[in-house]
C-alpha atoms as a PDB file:
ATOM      1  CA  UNK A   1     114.506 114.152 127.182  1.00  0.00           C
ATOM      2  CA  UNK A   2     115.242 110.762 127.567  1.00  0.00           C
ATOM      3  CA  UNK A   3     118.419 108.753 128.924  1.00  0.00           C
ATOM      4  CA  UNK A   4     120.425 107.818 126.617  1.00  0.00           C
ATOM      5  CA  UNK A   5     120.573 103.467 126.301  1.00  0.00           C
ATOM      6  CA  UNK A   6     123.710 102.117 127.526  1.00  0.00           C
ATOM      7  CA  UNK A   7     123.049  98.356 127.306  1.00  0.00           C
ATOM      8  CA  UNK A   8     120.907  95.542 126.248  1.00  0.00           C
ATOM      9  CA  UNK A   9     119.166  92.963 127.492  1.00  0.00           C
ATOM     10  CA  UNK A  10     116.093  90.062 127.051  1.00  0.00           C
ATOM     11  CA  UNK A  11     113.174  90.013 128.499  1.00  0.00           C
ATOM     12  CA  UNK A  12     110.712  87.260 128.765  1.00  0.00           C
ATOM     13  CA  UNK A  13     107.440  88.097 128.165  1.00  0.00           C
ATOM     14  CA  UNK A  14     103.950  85.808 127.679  1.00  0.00           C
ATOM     15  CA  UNK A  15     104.673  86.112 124.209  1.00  0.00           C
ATOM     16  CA  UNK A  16     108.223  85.262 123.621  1.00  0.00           C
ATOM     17  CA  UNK A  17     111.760  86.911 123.900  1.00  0.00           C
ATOM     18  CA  UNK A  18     112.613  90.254 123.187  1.00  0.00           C
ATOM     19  CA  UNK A  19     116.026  92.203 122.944  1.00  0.00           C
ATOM     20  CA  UNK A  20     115.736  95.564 124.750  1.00  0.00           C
ATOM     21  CA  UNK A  21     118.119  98.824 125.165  1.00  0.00           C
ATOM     22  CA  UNK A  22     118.207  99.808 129.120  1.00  0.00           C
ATOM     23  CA  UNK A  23     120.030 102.324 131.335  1.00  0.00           C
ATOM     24  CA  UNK A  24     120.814 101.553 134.934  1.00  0.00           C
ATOM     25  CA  UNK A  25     119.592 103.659 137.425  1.00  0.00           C
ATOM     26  CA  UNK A  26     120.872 103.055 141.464  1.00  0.00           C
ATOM     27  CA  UNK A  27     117.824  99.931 141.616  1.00  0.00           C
ATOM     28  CA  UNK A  28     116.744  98.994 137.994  1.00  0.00           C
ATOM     29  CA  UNK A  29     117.347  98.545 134.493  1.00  0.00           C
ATOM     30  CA  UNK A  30     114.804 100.855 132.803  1.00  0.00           C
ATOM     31  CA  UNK A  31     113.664 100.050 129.043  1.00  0.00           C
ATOM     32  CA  UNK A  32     111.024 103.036 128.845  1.00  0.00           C
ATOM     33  CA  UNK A  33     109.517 105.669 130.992  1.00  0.00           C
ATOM     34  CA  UNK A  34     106.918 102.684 132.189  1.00  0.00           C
ATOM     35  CA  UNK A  35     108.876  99.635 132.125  1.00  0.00           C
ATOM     36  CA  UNK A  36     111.488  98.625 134.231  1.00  0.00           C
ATOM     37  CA  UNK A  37     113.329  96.251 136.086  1.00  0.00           C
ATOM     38  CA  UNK A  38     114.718  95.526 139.124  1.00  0.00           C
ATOM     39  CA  UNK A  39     118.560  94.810 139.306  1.00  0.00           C
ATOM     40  CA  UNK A  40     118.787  92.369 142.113  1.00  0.00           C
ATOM     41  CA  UNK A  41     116.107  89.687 140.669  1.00  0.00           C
ATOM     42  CA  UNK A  42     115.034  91.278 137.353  1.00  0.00           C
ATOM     43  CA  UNK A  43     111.841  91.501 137.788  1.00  0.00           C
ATOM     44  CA  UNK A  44     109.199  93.749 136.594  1.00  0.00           C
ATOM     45  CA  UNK A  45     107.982  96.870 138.818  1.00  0.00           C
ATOM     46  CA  UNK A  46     105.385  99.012 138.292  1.00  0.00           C
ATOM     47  CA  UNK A  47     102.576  97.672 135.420  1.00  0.00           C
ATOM     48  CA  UNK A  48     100.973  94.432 134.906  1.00  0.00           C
ATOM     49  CA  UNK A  49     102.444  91.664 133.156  1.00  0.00           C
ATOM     50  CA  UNK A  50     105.081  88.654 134.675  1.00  0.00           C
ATOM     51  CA  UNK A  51     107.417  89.966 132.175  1.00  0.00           C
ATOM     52  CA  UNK A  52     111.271  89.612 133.312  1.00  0.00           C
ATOM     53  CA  UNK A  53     114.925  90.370 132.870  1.00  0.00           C
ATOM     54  CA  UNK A  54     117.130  87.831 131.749  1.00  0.00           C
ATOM     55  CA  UNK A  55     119.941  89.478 134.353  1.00  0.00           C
ATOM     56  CA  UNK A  56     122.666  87.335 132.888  1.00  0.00           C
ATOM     57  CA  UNK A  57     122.046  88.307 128.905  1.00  0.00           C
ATOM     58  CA  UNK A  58     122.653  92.333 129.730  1.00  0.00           C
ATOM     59  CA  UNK A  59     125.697  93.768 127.731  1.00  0.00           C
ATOM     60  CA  UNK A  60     126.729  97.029 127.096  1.00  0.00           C
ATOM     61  CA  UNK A  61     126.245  98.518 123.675  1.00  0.00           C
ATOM     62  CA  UNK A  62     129.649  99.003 121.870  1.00  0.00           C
ATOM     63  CA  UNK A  63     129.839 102.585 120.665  1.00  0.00           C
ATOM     64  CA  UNK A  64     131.402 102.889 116.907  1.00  0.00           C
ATOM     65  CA  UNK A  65     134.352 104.884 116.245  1.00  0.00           C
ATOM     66  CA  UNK A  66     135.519 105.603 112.826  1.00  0.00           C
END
């Protein structure tokens, strides 16, 4: 089952921008069960790629109450 997303963020990818839903773990932002982040420098770990977290453009989601 997967975590639920508790906040957004960009990442910069060879390809442009892209907004992402993440949950924090104790050393990363993860965005799926093979891409995360790393909190201190927002880079990827794990796969290939020079994708990376813009660190200062994560926000929690707002939760709607009615």
């Amino acid at each position: 089952m997967p975590k639920t997303k508790t906040h957004t963020g960009t990442v910069v990818r060879a390809d442009g921008e892209k907004r992402v839903k993440l949950h924090m773990t104790a050393t990363t932002w993860v965005a799926s069960a093979k891409e995360y982040y790393y909190r201190d420098s927002g880079q990827r770990g794990g796969g290939h790629g020079r994708a990376r977290l813009l660190l200062d453009t994560i926000k929690p989601i707002e939760k709607v109450t009615e």
